[in-house]
C-alpha atoms as a PDB file:
ATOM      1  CA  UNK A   1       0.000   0.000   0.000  1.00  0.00           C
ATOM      2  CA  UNK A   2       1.571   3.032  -1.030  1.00  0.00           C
ATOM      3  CA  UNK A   3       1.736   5.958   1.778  1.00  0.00           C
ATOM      4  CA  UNK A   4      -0.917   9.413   0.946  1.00  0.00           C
ATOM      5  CA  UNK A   5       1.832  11.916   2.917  1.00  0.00           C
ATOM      6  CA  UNK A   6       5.127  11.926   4.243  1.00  0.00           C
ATOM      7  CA  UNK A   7       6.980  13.552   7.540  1.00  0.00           C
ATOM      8  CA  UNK A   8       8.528  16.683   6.966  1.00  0.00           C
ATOM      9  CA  UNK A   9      12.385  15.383   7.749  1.00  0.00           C
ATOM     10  CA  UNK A  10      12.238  17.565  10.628  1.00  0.00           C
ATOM     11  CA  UNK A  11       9.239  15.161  12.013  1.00  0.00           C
ATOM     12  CA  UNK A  12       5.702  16.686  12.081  1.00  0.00           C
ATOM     13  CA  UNK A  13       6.444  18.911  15.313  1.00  0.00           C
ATOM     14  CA  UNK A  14       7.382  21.775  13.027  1.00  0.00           C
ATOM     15  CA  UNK A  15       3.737  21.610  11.103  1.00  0.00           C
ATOM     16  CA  UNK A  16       1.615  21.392  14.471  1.00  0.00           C
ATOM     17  CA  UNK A  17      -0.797  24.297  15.162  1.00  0.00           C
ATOM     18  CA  UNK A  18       0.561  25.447  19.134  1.00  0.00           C
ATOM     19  CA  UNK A  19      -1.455  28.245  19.836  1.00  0.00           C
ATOM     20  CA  UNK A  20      -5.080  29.754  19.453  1.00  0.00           C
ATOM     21  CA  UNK A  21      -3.794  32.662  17.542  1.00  0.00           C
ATOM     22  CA  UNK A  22      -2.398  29.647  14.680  1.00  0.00           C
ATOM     23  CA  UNK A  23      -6.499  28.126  14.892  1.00  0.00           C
ATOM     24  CA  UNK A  24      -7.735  31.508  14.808  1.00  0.00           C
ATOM     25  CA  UNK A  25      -5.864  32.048  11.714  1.00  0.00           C
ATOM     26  CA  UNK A  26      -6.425  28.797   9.940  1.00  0.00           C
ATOM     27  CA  UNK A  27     -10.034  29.735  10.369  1.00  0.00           C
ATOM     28  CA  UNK A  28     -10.169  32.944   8.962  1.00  0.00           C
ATOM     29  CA  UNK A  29      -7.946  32.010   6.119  1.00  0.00           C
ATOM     30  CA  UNK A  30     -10.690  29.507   5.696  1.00  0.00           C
ATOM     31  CA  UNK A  31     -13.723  31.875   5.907  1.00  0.00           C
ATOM     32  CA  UNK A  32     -12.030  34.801   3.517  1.00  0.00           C
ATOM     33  CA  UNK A  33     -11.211  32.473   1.243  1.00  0.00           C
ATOM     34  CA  UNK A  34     -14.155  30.262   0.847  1.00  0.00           C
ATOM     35  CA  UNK A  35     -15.914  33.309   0.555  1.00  0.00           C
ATOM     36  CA  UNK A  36     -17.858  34.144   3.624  1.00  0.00           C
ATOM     37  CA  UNK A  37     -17.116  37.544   4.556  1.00  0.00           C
ATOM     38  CA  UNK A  38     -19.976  38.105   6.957  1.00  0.00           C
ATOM     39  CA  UNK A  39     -18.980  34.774   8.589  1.00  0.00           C
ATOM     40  CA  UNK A  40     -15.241  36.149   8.791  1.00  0.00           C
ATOM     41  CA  UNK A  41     -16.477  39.474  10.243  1.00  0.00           C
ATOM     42  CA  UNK A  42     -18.425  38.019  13.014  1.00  0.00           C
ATOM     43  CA  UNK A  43     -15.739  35.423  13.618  1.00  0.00           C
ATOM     44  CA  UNK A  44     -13.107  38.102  13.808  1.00  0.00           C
ATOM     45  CA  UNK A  45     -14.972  40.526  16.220  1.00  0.00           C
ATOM     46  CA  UNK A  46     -15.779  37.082  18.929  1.00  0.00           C
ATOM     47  CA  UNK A  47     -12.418  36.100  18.698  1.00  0.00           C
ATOM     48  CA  UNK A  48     -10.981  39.284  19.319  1.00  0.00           C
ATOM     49  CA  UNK A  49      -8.502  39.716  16.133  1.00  0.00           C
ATOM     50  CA  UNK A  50      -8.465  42.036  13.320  1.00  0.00           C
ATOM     51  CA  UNK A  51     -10.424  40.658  10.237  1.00  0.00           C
ATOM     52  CA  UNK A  52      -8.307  39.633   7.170  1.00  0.00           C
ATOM     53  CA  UNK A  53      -9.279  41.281   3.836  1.00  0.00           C
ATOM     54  CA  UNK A  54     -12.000  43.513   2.623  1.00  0.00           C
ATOM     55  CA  UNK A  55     -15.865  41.910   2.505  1.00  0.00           C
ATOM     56  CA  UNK A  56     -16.306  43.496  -0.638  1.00  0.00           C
ATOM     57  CA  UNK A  57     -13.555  41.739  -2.292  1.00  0.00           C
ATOM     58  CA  UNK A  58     -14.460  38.445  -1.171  1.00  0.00           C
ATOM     59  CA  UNK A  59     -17.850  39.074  -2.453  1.00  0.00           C
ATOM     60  CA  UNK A  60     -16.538  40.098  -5.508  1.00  0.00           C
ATOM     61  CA  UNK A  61     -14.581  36.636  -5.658  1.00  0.00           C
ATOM     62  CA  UNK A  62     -17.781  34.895  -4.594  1.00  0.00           C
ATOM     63  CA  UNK A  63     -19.590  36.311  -7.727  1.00  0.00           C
ATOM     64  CA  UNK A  64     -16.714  35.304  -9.993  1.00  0.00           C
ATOM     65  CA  UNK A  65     -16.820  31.920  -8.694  1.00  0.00           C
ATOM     66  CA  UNK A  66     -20.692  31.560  -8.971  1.00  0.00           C
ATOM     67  CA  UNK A  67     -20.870  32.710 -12.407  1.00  0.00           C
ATOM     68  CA  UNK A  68     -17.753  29.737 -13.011  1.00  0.00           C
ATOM     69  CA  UNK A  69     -19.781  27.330 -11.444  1.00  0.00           C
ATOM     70  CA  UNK A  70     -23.228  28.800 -13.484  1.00  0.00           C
ATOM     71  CA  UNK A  71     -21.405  28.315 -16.505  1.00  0.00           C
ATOM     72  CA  UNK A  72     -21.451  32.004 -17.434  1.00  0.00           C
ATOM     73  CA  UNK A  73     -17.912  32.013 -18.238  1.00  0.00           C
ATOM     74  CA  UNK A  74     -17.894  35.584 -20.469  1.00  0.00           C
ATOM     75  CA  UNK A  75     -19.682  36.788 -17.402  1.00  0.00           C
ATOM     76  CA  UNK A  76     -16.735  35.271 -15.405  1.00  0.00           C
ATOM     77  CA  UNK A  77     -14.483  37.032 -17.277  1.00  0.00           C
ATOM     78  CA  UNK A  78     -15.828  40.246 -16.986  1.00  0.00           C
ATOM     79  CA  UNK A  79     -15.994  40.647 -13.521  1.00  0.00           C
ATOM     80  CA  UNK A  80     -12.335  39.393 -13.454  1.00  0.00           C
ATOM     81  CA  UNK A  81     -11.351  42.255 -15.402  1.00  0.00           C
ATOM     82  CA  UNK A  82     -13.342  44.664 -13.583  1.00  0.00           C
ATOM     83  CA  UNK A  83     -11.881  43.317 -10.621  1.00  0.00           C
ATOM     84  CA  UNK A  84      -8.180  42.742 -11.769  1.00  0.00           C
ATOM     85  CA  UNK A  85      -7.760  44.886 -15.178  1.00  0.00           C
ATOM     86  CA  UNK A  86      -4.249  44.183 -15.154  1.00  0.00           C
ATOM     87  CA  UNK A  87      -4.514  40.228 -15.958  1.00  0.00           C
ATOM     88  CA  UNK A  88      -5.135  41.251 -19.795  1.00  0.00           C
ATOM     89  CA  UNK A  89      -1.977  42.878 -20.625  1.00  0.00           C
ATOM     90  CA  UNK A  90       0.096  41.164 -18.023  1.00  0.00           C
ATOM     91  CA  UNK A  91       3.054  40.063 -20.268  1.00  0.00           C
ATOM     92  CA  UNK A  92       3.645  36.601 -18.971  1.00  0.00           C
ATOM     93  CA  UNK A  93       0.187  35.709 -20.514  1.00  0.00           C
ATOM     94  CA  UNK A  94       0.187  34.575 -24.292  1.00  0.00           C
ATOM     95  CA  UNK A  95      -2.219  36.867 -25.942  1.00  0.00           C
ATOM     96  CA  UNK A  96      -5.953  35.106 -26.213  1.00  0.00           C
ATOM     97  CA  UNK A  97      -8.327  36.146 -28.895  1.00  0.00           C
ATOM     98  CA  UNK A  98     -11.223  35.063 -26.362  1.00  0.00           C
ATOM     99  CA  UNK A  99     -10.358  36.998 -23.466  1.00  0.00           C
END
């Protein structure tokens, strides 16, 4: 049987979570980034830290993501570039008649 994860080679003591401020984070990293803003709000103000990112932009992620999952990709791709204009002409991107 073939083994899903290894040890780090300094054992898995380095990756533990020690503290309640490492939980605290792991959970709002979760909530902004799953896209629950109000969720990450409220969670922020109980556990007494200050909230990670702006609502509105994790909305605005939300909607880009919903519209993915929709199948609206051209409306996808509009709200990226209202969001992000930059990701057009950035030059590491080969240049896409569809975009």
């Amino acid at each position: 049987m073939m083994a899903l994860c290894h040890a780090p080679r300094g054992g898995w003591d380095g990756m533990l979570i020690r503290s309640a401020s490492d939980i605290n984070f792991v959970i709002m990293d979760y909530l902004v980034n799953e896209g629950y803003p109000a969720a990450a709000q409220k969670f922020a103000s109980e556990a007494n830290i200050a909230p990670c990112g702006d609502s509105e932009g994790i909305q605005q992620r939300v909607d880009i993501r919903t519209a993915i999952h929709a199948g609206d990709i051209q409306l996808a791709i509009e709200r990226i570039n209202e969001l992000r204009p930059e990701v057009n002409t950035h030059p590491c991107l080969p240049t896409c008649p569809l975009l």
